[in-house]
C-alpha atoms as a PDB file:
ATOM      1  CA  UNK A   1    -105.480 -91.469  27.817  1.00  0.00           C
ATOM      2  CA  UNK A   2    -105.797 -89.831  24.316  1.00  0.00           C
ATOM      3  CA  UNK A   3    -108.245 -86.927  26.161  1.00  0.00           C
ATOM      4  CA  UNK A   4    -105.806 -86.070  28.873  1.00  0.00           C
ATOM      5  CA  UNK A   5    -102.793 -85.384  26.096  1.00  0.00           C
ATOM      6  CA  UNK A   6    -105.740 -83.142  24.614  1.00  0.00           C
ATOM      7  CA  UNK A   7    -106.137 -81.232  27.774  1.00  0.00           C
ATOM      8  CA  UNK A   8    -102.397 -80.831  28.519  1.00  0.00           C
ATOM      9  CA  UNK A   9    -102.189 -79.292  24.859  1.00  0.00           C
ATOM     10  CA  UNK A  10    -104.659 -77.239  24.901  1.00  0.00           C
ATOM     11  CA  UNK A  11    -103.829 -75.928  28.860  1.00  0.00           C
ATOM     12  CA  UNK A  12    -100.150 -75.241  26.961  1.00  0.00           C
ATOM     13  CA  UNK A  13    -101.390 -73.062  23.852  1.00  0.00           C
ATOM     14  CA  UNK A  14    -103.624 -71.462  26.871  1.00  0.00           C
ATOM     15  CA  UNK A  15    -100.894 -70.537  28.881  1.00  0.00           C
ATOM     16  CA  UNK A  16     -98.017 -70.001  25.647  1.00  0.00           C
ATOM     17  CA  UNK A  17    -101.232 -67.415  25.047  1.00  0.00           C
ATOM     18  CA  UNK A  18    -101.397 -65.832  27.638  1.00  0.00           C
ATOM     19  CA  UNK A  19     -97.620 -65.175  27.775  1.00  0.00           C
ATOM     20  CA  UNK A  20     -96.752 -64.223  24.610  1.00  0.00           C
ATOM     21  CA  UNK A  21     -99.920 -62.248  23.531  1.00  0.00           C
ATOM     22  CA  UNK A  22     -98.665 -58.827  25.495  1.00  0.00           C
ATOM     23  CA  UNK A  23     -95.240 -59.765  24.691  1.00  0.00           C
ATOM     24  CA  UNK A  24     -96.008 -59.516  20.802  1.00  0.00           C
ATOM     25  CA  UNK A  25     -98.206 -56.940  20.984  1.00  0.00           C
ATOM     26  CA  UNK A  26     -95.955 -54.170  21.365  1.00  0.00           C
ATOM     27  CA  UNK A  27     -94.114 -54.942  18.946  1.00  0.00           C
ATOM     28  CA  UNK A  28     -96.859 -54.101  15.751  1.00  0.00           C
ATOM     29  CA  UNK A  29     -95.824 -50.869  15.883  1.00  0.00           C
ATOM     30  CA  UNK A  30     -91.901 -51.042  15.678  1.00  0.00           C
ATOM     31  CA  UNK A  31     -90.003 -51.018  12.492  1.00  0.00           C
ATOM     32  CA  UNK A  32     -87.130 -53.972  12.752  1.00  0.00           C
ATOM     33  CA  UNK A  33     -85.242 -52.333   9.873  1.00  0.00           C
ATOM     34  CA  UNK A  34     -84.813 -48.756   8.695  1.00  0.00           C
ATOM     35  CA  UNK A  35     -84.496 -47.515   5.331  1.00  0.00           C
ATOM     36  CA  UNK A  36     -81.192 -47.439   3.545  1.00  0.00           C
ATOM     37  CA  UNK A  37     -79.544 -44.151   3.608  1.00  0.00           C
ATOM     38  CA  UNK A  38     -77.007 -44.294   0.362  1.00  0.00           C
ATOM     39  CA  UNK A  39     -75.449 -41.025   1.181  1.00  0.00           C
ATOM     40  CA  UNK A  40     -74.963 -41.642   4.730  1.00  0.00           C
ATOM     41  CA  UNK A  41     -73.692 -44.858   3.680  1.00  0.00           C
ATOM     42  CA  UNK A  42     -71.114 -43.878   0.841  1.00  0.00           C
ATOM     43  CA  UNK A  43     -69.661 -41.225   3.840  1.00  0.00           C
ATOM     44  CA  UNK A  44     -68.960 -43.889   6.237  1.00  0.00           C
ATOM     45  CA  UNK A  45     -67.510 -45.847   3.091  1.00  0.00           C
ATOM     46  CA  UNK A  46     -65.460 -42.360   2.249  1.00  0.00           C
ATOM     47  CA  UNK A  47     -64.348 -42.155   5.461  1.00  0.00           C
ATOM     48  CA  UNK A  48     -62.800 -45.444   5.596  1.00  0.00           C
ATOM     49  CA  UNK A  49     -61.662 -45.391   2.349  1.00  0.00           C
ATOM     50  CA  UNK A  50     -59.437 -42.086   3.290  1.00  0.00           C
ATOM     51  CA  UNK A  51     -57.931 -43.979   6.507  1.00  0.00           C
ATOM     52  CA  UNK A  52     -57.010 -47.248   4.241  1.00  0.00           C
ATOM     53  CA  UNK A  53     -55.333 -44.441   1.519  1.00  0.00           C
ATOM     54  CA  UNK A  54     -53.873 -42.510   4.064  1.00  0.00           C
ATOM     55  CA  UNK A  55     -52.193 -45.425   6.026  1.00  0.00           C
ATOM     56  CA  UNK A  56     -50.734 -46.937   2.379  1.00  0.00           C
ATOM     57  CA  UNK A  57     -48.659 -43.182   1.987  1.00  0.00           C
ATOM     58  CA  UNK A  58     -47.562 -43.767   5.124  1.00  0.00           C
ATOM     59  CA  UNK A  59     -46.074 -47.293   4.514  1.00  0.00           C
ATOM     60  CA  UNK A  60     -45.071 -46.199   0.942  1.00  0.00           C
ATOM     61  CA  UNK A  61     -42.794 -43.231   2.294  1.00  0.00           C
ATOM     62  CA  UNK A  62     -41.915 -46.056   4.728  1.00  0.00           C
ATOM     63  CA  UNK A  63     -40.796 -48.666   1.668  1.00  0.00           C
ATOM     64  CA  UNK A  64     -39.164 -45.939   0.107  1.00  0.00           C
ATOM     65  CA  UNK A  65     -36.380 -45.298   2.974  1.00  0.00           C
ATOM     66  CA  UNK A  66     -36.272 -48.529   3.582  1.00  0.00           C
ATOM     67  CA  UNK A  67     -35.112 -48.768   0.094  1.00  0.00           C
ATOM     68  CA  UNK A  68     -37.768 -51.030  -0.880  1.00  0.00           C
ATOM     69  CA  UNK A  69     -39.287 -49.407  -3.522  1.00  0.00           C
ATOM     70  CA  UNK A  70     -37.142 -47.552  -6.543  1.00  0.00           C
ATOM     71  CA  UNK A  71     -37.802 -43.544  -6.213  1.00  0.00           C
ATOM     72  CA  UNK A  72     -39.858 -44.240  -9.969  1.00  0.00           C
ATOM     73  CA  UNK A  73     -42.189 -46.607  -8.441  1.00  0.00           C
ATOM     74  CA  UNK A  74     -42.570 -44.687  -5.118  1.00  0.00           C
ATOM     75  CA  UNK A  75     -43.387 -41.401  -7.347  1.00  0.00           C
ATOM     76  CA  UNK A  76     -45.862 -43.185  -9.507  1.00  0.00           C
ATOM     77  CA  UNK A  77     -47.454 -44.723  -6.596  1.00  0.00           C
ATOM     78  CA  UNK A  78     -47.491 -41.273  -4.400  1.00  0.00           C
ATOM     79  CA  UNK A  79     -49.397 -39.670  -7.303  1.00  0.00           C
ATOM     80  CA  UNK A  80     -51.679 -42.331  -7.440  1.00  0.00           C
ATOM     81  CA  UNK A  81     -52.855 -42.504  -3.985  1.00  0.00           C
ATOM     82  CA  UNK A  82     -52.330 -38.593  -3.682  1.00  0.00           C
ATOM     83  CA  UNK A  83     -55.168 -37.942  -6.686  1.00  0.00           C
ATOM     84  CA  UNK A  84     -57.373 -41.150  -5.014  1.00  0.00           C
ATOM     85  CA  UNK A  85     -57.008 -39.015  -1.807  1.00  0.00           C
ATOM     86  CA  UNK A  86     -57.827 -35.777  -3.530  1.00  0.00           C
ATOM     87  CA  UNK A  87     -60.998 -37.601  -4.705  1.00  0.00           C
ATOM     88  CA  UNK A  88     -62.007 -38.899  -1.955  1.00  0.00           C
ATOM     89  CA  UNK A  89     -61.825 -35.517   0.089  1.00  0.00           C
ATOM     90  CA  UNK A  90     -63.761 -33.699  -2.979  1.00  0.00           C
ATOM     91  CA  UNK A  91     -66.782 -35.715  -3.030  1.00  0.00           C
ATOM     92  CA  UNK A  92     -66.782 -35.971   1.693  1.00  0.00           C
ATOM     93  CA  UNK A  93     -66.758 -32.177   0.785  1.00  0.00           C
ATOM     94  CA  UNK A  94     -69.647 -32.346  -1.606  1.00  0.00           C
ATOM     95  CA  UNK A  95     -71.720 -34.954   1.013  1.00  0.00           C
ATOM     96  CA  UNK A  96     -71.549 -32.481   3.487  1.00  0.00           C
ATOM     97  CA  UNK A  97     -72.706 -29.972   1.798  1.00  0.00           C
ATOM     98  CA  UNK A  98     -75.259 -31.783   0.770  1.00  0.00           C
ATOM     99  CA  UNK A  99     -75.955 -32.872   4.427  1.00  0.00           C
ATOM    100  CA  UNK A 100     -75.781 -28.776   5.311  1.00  0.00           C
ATOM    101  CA  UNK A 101     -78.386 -28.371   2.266  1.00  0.00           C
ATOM    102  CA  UNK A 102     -80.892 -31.417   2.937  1.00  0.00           C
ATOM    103  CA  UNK A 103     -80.886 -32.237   6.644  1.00  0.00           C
ATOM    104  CA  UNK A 104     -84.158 -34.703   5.846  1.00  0.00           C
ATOM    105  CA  UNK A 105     -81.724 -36.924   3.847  1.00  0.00           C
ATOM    106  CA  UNK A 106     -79.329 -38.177   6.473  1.00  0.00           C
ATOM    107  CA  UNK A 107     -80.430 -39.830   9.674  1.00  0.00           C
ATOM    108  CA  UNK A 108     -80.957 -38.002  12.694  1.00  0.00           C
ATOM    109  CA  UNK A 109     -79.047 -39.926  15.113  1.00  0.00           C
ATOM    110  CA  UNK A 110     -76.071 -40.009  13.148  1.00  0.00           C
ATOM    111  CA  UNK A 111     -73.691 -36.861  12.769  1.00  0.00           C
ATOM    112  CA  UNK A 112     -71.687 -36.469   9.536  1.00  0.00           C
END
């Protein structure tokens, strides 16, 4: 009994084999990750950054005729996410640029 559980194991590596040998093979030459882009990564992070600052002047001005927020709070607050925003557009600038200067550094597939 013991020799015919030997056959039907070895007749299943056989066949698992024979199956999975040209599936794996192709893959020896594919990369399953890429290499970390930083730049390309702080510009997406920029980008969203901007949208999240953008969308809290919006609700601030909104607060502030609502009568939410007292006009010294809503002026400290403007400034503060008006200079964040000011920042945040400097240094997209400054990645593009950079993008315009190095093409090798940011992906290919990706446009900035």
């Amino acid at each position: 009994m013991k020799f015919v559980h030997l056959i039907e194991l070895l007749l299943l590596f056989g066949v698992l084999a024979l199956i999975g040998i040209p599936l794996f093979r192709g893959l020896a030459g594919v990369r399953l990750f890429t290499d970390r882009n930083k730049l390309l990564e702080e510009y997406k992070h920029l980008l969203v950054r901007k949208e999240e600052v953008l969308i809290s002047i919006k609700e601030s001005e909104f607060d502030f005729e609502a009568n939410k927020v007292s006009p010294a709070d809503y002026d400290a607050l403007r400034k503060q996410l008006e200079l964040e925003a000011t920042t945040i557009l400097e240094r997209l600038d400054e990645l593009e640029e950079e993008k315009k200067n190095n093409p090798r550094k940011t992906s290919k597939h990706v446009v900035i």
